[in-house]
Protein backbone atom coordinates (compact mmCIF):
# COMPACT_ATOMS: atom_id res chain seq x y z
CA UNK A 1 44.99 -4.08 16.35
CA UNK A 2 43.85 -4.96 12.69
CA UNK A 3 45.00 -2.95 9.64
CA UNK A 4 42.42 -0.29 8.48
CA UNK A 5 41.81 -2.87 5.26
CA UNK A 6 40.33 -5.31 7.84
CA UNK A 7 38.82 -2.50 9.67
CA UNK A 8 36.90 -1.53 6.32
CA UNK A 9 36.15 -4.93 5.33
CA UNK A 10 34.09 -5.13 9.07
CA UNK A 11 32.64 -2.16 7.94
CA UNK A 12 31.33 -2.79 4.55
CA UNK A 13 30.32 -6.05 5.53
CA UNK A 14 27.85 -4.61 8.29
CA UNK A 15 26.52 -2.09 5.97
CA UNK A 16 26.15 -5.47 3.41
CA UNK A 17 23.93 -7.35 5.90
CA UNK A 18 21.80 -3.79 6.74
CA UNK A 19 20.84 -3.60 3.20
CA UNK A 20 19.67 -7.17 2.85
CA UNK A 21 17.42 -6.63 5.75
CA UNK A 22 14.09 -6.51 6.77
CA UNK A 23 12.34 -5.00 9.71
CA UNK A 24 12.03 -8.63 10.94
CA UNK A 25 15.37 -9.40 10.65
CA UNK A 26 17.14 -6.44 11.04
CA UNK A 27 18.17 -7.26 14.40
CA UNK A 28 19.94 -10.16 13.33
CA UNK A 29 21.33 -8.69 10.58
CA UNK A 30 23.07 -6.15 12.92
CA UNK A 31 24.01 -8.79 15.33
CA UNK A 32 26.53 -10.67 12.52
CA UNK A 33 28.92 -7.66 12.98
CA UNK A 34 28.84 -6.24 16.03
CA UNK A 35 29.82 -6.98 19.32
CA UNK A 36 27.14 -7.82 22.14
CA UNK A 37 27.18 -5.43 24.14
CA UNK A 38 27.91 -2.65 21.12
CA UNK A 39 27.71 0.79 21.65
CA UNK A 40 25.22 2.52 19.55
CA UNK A 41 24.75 6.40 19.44
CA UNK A 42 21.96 7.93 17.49
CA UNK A 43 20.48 11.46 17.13
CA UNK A 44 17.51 12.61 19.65
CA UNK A 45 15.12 10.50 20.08
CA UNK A 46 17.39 7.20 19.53
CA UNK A 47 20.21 8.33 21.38
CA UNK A 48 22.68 5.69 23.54
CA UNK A 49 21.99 1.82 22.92
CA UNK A 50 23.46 -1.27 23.67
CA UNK A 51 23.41 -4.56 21.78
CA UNK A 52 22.07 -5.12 18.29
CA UNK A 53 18.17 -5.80 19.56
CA UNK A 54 18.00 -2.65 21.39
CA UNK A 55 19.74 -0.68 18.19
CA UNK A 56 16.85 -2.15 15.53
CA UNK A 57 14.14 -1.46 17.93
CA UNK A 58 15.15 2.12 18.52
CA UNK A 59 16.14 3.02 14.80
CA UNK A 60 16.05 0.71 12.07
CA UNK A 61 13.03 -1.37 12.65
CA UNK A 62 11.04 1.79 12.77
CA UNK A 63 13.06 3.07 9.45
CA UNK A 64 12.57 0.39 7.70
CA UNK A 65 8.86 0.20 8.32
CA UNK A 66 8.42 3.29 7.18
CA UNK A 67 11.07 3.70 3.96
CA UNK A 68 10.81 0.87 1.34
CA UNK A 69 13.52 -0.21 -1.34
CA UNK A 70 16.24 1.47 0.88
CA UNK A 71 19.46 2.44 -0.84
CA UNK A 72 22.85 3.44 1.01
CA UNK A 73 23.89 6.14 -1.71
CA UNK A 74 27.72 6.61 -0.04
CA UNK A 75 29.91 9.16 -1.00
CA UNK A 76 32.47 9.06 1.42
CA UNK A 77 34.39 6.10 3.26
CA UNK A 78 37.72 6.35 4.87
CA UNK A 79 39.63 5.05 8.11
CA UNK A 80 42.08 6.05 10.36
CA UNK A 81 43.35 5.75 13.99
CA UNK A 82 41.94 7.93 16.47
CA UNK A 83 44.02 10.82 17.08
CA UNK A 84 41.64 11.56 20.32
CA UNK A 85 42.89 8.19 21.83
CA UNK A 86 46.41 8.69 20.57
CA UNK A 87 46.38 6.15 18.00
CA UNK A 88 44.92 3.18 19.74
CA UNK A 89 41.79 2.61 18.64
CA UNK A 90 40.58 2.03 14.77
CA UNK A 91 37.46 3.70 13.00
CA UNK A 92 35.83 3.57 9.56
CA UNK A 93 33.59 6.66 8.52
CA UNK A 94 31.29 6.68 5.75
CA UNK A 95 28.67 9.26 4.23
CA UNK A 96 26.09 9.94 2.13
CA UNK A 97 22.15 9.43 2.36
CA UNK A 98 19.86 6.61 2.80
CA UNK A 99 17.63 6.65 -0.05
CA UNK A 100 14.28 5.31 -0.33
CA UNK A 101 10.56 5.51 -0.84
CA UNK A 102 8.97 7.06 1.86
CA UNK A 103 5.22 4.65 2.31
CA UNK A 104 4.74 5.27 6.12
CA UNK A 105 5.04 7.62 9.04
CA UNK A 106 8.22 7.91 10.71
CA UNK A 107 8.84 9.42 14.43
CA UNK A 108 5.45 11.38 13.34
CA UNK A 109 6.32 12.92 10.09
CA UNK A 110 3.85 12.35 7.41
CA UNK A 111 4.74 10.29 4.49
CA UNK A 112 4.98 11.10 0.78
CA UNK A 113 5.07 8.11 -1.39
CA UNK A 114 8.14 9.84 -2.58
CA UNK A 115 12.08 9.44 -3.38
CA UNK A 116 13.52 10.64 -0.01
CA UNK A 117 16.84 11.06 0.82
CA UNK A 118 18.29 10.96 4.57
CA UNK A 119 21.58 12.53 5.49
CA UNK A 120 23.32 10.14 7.34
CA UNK A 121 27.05 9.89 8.54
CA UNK A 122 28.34 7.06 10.78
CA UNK A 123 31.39 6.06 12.39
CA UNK A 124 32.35 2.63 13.55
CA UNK A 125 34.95 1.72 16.04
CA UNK A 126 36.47 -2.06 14.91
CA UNK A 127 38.15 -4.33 17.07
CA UNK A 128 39.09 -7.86 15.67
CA UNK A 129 36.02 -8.63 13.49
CA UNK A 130 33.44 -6.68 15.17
CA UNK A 131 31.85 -2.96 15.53
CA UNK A 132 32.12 -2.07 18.86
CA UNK A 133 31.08 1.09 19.18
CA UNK A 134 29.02 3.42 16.52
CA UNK A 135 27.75 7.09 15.87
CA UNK A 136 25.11 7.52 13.26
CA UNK A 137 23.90 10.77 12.26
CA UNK A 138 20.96 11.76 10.15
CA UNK A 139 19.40 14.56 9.76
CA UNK A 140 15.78 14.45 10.97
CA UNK A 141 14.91 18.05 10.03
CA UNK A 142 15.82 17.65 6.49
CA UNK A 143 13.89 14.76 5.97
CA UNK A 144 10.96 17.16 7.42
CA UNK A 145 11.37 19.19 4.73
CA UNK A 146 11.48 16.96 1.95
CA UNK A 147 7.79 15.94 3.34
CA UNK A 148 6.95 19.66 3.68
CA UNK A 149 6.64 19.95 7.42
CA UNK A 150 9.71 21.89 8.36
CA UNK A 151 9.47 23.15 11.72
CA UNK A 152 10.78 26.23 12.19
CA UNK A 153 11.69 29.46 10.18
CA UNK A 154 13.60 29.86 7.39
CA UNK A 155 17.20 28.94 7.68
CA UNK A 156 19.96 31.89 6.38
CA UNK A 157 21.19 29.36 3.85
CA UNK A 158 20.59 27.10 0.80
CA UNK A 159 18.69 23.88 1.40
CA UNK A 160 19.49 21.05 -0.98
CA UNK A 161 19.91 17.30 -1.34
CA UNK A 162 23.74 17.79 -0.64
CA UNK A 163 26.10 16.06 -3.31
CA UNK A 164 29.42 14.36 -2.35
CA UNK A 165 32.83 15.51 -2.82
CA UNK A 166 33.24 17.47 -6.03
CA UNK A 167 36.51 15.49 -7.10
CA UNK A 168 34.23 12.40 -6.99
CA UNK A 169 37.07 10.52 -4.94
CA UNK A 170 36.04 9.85 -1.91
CA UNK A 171 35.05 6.22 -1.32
CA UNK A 172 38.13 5.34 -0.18
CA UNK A 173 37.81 1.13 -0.70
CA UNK A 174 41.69 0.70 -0.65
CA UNK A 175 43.40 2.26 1.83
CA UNK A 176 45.30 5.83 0.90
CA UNK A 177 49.16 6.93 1.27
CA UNK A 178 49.44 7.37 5.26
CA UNK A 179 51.43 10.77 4.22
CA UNK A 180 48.15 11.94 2.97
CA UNK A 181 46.42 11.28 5.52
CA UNK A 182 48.77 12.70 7.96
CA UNK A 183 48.47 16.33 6.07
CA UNK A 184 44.72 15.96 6.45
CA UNK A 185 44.61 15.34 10.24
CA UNK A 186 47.14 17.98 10.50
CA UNK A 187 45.62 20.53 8.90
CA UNK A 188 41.73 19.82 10.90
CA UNK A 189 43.99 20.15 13.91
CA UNK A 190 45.15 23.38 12.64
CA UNK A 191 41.47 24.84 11.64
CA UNK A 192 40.24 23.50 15.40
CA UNK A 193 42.84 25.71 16.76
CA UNK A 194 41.75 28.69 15.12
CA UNK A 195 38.60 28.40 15.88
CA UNK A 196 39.17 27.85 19.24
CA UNK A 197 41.78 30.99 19.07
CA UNK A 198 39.93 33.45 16.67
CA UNK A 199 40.71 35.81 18.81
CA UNK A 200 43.65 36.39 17.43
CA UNK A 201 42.76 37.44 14.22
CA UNK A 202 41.67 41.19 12.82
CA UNK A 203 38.62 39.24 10.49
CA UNK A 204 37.38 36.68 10.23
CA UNK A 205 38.43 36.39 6.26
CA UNK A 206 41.87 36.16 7.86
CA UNK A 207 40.75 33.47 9.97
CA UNK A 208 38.97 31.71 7.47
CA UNK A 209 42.33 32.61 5.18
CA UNK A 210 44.58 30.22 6.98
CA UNK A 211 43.13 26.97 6.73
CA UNK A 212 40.47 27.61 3.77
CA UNK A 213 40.19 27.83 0.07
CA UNK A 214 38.04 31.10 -0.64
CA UNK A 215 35.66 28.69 -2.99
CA UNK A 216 35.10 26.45 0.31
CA UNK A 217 31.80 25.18 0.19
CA UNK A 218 29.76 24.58 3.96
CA UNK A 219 27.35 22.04 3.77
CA UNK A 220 26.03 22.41 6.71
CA UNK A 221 22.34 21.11 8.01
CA UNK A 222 19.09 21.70 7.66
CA UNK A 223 18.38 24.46 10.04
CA UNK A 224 21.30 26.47 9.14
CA UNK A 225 21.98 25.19 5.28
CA UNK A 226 24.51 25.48 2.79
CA UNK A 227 27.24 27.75 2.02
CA UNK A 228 29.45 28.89 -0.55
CA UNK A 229 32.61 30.80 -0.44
CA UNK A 230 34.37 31.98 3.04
CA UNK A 231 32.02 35.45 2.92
CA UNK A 232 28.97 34.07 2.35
CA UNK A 233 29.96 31.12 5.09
CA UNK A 234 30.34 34.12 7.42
CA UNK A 235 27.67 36.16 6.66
CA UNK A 236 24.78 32.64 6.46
CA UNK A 237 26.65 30.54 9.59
CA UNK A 238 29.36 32.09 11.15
CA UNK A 239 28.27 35.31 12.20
CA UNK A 240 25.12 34.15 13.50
CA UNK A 241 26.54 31.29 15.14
CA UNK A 242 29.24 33.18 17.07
CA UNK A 243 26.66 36.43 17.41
CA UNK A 244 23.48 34.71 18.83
CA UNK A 245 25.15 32.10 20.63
CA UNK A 246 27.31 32.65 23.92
CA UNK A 247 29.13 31.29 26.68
CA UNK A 248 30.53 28.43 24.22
CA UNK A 249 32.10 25.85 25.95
CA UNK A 250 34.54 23.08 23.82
CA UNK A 251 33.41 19.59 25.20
CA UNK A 252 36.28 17.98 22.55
CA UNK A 253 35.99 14.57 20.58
CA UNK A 254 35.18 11.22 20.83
CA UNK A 255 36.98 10.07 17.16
CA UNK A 256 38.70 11.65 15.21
CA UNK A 257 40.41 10.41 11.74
CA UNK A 258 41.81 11.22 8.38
CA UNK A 259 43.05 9.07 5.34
CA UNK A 260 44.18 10.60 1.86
CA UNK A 261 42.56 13.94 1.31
CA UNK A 262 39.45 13.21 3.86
CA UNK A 263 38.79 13.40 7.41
CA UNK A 264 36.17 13.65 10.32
CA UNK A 265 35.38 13.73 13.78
CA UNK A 266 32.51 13.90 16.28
CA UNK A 267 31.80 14.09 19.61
CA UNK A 268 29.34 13.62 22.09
CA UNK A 269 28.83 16.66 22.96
CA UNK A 270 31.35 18.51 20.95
CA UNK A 271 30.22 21.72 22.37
CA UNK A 272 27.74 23.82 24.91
CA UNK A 273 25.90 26.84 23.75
CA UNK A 274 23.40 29.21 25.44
CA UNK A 275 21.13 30.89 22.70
CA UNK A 276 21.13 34.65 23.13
CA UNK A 277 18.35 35.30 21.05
CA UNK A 278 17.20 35.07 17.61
CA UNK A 279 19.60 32.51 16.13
CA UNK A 280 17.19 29.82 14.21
CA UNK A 281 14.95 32.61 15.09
CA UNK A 282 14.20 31.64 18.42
CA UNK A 283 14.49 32.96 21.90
CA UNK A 284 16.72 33.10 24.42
CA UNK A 285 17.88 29.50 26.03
CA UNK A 286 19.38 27.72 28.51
CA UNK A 287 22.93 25.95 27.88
CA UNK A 288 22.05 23.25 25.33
CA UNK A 289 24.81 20.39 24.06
CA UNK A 290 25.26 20.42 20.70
CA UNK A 291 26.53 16.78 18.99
CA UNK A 292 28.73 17.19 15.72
CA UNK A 293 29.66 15.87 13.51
CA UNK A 294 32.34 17.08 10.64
CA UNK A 295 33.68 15.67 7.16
CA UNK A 296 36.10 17.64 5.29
CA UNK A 297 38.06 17.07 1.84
CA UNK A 298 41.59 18.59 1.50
CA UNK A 299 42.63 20.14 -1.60
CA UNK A 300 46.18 20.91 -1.56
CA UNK A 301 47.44 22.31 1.42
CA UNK A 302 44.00 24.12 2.61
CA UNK A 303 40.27 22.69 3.18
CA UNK A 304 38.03 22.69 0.54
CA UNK A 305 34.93 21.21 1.48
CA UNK A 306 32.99 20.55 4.70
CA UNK A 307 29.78 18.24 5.40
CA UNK A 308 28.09 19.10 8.76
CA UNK A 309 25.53 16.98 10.84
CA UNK A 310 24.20 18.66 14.25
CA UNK A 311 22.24 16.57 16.24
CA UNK A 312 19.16 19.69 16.08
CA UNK A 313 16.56 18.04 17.58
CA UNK A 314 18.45 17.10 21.01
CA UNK A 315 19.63 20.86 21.05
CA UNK A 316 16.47 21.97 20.40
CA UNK A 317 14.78 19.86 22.92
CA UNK A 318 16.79 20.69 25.76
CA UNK A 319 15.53 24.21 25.39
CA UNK A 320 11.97 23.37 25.73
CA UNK A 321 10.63 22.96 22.28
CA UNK A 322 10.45 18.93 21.06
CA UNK A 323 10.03 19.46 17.85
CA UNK A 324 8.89 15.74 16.84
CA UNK A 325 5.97 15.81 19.66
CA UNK A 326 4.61 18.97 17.64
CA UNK A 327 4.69 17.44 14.56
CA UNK A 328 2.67 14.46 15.77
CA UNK A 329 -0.03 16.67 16.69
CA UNK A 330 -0.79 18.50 14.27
């Protein structure tokens, strides 16, 4: 096993030869970093792939037809062992958006001749000098509503072109004090707990209480939106989430890491959920996997900050309503 420096320096290097590419080379570009048979996973309708050519055909050929002058605009880059694999395996996570000018449909959606800016979050696993295995998360339906076809009705909170960490901190290019890190993990592990034991508490401010600053801000996606402060996460995500949806089923991780004050995880699926009406205003569903992923910043000895990516459009889909097939007909 490599140190998380080499680990990074895989990383960056991959997201170096992505950014000189073109759609006619972007499958060679991917190929100088990655293993041959690499596992790819991608939001619906890219989901699993495997190998490099399979990966730019799916995703980034198509992208990169359709966005010109493409920026990666990171705000966030750590690594860490896996504490779902007790330590044996080595990640690097990064966020931010992929920002560029949007000249050409993409999956359907129209385009604008505009700045755009795509959510994305991605997590590598490194072994030696390669990426063998990769999640990458963007978020489809905010990039719908940047071009003005948003799908379905209004989400309970704010929509916005989410910023990065407040403390401006988080592109973590040399590695962080592993007693950081530690406090991090330890403290996610803590919040997964009470989530997964709510039960236990009288409100869910005291909940909330134990693991999160009352300023916490919820940047959660588009769909559901962002949030500010532990009541107004409640009242805009929580309490829908735990009202409307039932028979919630933890599915657990694939990765999970944490160096200095940042950490993440997703997993694949993190969790099943049967709509019970009304929640994104529509009806009642069928058990539907929902693919998540989380980034949090520690502040001190509570959580301060959280960017959210849910894989919608697969969620949505397996309840009967493909939202990208609509959008291509109108």
């Amino acid at each position: 096993m490599g140190t998380l420096q080499d680990a990074k320096r895989v990383a960056r290097a991959h997201h170096a030869a992505i950014k000189d590419a073109g759609p006619d080379d972007i499958a060679a570009a991917l190929a100088k970093n990655t293993a041959e048979n690499w596992h790819w996973r991608g939001v619906h309708p890219f989901h699993e792939q495997h190998g490099a050519t399979a990966v730019a055909e799916a995703f980034y050929k198509p992208f990169l037809q359709a966005f010109t002058r493409v920026q990666r605009r990171e705000d966030i880059f750590i690594a860490g062992l896996n504490d779902c694999d007790n330590q044996s395996s080595t990640w690097v996570g990064s966020m931010g958006h992929l920002m560029g000018l949007f000249d050409a449909p993409f999956l359907g959606i129209m385009p604008t001749s505009r700045i755009t800016m795509l959510r994305y979050a991605t997590f590598h696993r490194v072994e030696g000098s390669k990426i063998v295995e990769t999640a990458l998360f963007v978020d489809l339906l905010h990039l719908m509503m940047q071009a003005g076809q948003y799908p379905l009705p209004p989400q309970t909170a704010a929509h916005l072109v989410q910023p990065g960490p407040m403390t401006h901190d988080g592109l973590l290019y040399h590695d962080a004090d592993v007693a950081e890190g530690t406090k991090t993990l330890s403290l996610i592990n803590r919040m997964i707990s009470d989530i997964n034991g709510h039960e236990k508490y009288k409100t869910r401010q005291e909940e909330l209480a134990q693991c999160w600053h009352d300023d916490m801000i919820w940047w959660g996606p588009a769909g559901i939106g962002a949030t500010y402060t532990i009541d107004r996460y409640i009242d805009q995500h929580q309490s829908p989430f735990r009202t409307n949806l039932k028979d919630r089923i933890y599915n657990g991780h694939i990765c999970r890491i944490a160096e200095g004050d940042f950490g993440g995880f997703f997993g694949w699926a993190n969790l099943t959920v049967t709509n019970a009406g009304g929640y994104m205003g529509l009806p009642a569903g069928q058990p539907a996997d929902m693919r998540v992923v989380d980034i949090y910043r520690r502040d001190g000895d509570k959580l301060a900050e959280n960017w959210v990516f849910i894989d919608m459009l697969h969620w949505l889909n397996q309840q009967g309503l493909d939202v990208l097939a609509r959008s291509k007909a109108i």
